[in-house]
N, C-alpha and C. Protein backbone atom coordinates (compact mmCIF):
# COMPACT_ATOMS: atom_id res chain seq x y z
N UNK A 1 16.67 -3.40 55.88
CA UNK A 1 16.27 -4.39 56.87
C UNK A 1 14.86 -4.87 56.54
N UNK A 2 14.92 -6.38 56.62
CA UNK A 2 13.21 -6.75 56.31
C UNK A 2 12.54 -7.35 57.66
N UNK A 3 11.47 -6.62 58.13
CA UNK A 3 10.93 -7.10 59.07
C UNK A 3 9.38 -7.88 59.15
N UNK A 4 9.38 -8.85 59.97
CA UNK A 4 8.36 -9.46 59.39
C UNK A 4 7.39 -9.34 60.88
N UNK A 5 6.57 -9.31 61.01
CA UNK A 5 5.82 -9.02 62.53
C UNK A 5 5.30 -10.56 62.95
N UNK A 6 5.43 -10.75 64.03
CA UNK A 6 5.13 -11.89 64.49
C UNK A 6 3.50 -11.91 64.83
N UNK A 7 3.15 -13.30 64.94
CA UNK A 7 1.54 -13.55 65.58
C UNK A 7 0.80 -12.84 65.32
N UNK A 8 -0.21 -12.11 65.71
CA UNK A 8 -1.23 -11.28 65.28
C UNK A 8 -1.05 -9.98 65.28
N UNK A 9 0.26 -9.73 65.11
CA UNK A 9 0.72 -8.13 64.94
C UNK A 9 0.81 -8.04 63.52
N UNK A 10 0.51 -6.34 63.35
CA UNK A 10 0.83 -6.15 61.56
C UNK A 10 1.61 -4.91 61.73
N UNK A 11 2.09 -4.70 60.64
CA UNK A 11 3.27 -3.25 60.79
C UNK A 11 2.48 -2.34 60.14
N UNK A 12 2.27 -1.23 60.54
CA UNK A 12 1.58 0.03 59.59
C UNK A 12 2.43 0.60 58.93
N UNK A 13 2.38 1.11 57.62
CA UNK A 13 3.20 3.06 57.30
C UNK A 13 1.62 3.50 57.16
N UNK A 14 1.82 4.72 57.74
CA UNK A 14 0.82 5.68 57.61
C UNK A 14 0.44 6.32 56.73
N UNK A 15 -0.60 6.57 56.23
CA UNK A 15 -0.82 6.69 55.01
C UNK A 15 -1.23 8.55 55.22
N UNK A 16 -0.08 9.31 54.91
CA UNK A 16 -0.79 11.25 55.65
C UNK A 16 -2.07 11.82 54.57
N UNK A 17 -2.93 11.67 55.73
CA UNK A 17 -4.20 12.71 54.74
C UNK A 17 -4.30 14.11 55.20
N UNK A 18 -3.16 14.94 55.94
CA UNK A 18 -3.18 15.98 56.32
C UNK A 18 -3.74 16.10 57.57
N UNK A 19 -4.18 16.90 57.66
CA UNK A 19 -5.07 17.07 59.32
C UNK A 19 -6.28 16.63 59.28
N UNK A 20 -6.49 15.55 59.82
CA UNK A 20 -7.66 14.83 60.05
C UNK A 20 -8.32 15.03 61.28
N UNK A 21 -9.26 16.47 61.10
CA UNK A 21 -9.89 16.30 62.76
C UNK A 21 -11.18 16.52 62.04
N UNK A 22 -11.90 16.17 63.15
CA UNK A 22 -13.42 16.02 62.94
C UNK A 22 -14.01 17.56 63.27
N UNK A 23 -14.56 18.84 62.31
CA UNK A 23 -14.26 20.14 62.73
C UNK A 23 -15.72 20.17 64.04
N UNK A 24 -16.53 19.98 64.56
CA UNK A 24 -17.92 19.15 65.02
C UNK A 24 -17.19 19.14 66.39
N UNK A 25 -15.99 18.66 66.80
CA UNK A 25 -15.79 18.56 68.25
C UNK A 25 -13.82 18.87 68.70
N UNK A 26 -13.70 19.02 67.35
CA UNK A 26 -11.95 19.12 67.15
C UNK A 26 -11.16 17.68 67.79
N UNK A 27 -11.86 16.93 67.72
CA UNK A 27 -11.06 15.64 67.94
C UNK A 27 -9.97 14.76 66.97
N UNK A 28 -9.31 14.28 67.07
CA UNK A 28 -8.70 13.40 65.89
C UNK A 28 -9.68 12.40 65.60
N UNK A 29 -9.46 12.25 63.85
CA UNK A 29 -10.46 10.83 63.57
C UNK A 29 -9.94 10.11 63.27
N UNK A 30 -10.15 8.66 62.61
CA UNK A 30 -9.87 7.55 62.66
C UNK A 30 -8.06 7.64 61.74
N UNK A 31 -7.53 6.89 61.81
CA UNK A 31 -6.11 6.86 60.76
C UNK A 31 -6.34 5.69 60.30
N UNK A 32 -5.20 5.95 58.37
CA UNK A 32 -5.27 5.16 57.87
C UNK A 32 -3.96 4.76 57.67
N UNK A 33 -3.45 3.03 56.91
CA UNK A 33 -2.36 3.52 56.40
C UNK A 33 -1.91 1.97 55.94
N UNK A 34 -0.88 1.25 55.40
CA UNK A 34 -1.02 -0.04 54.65
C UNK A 34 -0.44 -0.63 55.56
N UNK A 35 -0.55 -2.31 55.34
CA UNK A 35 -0.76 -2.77 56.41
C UNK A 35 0.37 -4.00 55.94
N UNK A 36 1.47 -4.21 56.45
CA UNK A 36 1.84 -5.81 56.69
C UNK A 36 1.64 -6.49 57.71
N UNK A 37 1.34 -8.10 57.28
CA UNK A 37 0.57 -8.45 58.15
C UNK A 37 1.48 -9.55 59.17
N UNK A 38 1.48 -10.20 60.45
CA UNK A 38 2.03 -11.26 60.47
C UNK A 38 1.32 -12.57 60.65
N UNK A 39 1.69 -13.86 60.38
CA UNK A 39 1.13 -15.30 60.31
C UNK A 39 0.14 -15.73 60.82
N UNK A 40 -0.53 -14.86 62.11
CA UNK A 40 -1.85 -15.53 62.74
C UNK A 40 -1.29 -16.01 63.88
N UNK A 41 -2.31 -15.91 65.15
CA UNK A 41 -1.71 -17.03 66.30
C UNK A 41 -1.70 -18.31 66.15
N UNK A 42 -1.18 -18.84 67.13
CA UNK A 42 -1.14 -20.21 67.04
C UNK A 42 -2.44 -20.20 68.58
N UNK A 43 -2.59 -21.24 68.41
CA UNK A 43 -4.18 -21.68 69.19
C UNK A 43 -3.81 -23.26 69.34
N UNK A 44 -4.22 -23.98 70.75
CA UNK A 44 -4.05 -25.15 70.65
C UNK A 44 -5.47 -25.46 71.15
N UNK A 45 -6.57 -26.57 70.64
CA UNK A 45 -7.54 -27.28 70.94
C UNK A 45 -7.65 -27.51 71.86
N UNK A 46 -8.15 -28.18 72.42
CA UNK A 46 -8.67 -28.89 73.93
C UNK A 46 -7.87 -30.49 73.80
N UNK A 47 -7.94 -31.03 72.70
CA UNK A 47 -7.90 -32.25 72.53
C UNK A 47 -6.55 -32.26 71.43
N UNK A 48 -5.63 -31.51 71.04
CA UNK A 48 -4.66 -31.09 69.85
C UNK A 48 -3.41 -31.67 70.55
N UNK A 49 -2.14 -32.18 69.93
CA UNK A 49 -1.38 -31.97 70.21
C UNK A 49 -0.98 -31.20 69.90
N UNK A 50 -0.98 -30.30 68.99
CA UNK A 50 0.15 -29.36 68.62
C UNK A 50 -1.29 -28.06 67.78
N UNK A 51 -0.22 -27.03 68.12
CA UNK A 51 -1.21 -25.98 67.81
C UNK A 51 -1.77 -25.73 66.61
N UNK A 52 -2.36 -24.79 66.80
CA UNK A 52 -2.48 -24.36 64.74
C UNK A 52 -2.62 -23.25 65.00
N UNK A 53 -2.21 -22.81 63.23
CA UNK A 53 -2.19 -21.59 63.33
C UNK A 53 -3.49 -20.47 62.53
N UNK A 54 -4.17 -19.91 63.44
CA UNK A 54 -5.19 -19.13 62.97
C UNK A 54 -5.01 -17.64 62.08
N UNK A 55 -5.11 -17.87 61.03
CA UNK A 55 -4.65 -16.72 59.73
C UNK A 55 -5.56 -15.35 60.39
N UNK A 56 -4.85 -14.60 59.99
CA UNK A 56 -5.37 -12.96 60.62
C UNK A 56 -6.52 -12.91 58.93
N UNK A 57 -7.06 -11.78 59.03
CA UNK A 57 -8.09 -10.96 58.59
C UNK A 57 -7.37 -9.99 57.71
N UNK A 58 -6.60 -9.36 58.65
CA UNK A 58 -5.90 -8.14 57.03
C UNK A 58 -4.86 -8.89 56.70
N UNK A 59 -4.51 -8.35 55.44
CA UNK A 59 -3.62 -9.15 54.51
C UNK A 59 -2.86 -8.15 54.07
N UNK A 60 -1.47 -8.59 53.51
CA UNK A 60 -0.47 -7.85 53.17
C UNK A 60 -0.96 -6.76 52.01
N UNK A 61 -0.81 -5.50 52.63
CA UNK A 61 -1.27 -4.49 51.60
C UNK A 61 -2.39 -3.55 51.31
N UNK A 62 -3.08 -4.18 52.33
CA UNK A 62 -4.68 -3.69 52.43
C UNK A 62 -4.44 -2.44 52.96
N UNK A 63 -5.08 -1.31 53.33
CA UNK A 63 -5.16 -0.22 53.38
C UNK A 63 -6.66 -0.56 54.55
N UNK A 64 -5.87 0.15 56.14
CA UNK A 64 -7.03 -0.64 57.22
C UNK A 64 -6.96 1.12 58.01
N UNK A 65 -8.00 0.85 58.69
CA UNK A 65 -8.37 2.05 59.60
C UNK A 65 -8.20 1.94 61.07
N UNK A 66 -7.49 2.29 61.88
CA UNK A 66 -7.48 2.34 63.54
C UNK A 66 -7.56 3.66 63.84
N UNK A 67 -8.13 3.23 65.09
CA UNK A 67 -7.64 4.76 66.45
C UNK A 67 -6.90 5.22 66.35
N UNK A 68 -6.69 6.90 66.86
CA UNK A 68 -5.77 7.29 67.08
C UNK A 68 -4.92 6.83 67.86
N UNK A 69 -4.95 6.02 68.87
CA UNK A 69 -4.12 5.78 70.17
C UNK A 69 -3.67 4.16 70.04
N UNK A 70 -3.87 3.75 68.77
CA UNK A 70 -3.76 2.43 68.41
C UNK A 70 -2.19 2.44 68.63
N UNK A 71 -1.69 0.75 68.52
CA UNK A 71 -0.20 0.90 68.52
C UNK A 71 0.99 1.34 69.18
N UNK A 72 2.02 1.06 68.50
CA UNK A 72 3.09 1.57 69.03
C UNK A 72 4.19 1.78 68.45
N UNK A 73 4.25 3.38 68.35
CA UNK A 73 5.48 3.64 67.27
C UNK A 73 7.06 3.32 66.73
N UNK A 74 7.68 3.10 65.89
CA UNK A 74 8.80 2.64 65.71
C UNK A 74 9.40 2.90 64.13
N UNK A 75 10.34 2.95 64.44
CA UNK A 75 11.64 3.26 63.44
C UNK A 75 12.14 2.03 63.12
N UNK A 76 12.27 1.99 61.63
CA UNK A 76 13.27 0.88 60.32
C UNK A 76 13.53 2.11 59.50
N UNK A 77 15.05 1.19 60.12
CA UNK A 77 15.51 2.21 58.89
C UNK A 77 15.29 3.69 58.44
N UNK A 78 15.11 4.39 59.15
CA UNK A 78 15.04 5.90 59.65
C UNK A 78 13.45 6.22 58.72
N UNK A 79 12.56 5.20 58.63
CA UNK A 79 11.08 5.23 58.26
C UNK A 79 10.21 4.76 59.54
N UNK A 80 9.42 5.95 59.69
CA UNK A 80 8.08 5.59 61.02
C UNK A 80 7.11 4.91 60.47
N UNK A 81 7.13 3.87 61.62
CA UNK A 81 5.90 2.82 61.29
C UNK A 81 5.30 2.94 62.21
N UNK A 82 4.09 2.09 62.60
CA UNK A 82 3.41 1.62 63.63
C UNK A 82 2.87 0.25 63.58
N UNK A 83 3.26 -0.59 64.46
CA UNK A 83 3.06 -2.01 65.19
C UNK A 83 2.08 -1.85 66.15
N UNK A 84 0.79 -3.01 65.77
CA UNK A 84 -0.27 -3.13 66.65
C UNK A 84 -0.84 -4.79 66.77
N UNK A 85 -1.16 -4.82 67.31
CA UNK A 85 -2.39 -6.17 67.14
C UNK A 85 -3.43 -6.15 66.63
N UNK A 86 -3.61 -7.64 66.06
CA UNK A 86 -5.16 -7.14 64.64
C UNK A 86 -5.77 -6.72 65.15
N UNK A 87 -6.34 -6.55 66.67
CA UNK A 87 -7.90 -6.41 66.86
C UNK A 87 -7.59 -5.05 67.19
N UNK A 88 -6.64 -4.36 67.20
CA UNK A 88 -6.68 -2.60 67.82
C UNK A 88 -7.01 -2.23 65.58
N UNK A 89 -7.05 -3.51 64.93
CA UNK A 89 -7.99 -2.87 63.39
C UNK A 89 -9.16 -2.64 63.60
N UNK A 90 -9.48 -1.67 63.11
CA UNK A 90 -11.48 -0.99 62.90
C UNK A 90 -11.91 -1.40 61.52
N UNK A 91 -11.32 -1.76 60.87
CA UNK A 91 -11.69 -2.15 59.56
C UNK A 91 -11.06 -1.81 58.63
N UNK A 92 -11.07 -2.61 57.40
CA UNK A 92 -10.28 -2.53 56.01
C UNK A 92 -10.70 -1.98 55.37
N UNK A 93 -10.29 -1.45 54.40
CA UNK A 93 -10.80 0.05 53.26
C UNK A 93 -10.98 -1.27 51.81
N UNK A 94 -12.09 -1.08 51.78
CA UNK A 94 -12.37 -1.50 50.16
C UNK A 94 -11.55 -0.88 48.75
N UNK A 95 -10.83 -1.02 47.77
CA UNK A 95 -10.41 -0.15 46.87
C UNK A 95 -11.51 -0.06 45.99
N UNK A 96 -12.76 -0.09 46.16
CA UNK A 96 -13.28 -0.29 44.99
C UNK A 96 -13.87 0.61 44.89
């Protein structure tokens, strides 16, 4: 099944770095994991007839960081993902 996420949602797979707690307060820390992205909202002007569409920030593939409590979990195809909205992103991981 190919799924494509609508508007400013992106699909996660999680990327496992094992147990990620911060040992300092035993909290969970940030998660990572790759990112598909979907098309951007659409936004209409003041003065527009017709909307446009505003391109998101992460891009197909990037490797991005959220909260733990980001999202919302889901199954394709007996693989766990997670679906969020761009702005529950904390930021994109540089590969460099």
């Amino acid at each position: 099944m190919k799924v494509r996420p609508l508007h400013d949602r992106i699909i996660v797979q999680r990327i496992d770095e094992g147990e990620q707690k911060d040992r300092r307060n035993h909290h969970p820390r940030h998660r990572q994991g790759k990112a598909a992205a979907g098309q951007g909202h659409r936004r209409r002007p003041r003065q527009a007839r017709e909307a446009e569409r505003v391109p998101l920030d992460v891009k197909e593939g990037e490797t991005i960081l959220f909260g733990e409590c980001s999202g919302q979990d889901i199954k394709i195809d007996g693989e766990e993902y997670l679906i969020m909205r761009e702005d529950e992103v904390l930021a994109v991981l540089d590969s460099k």
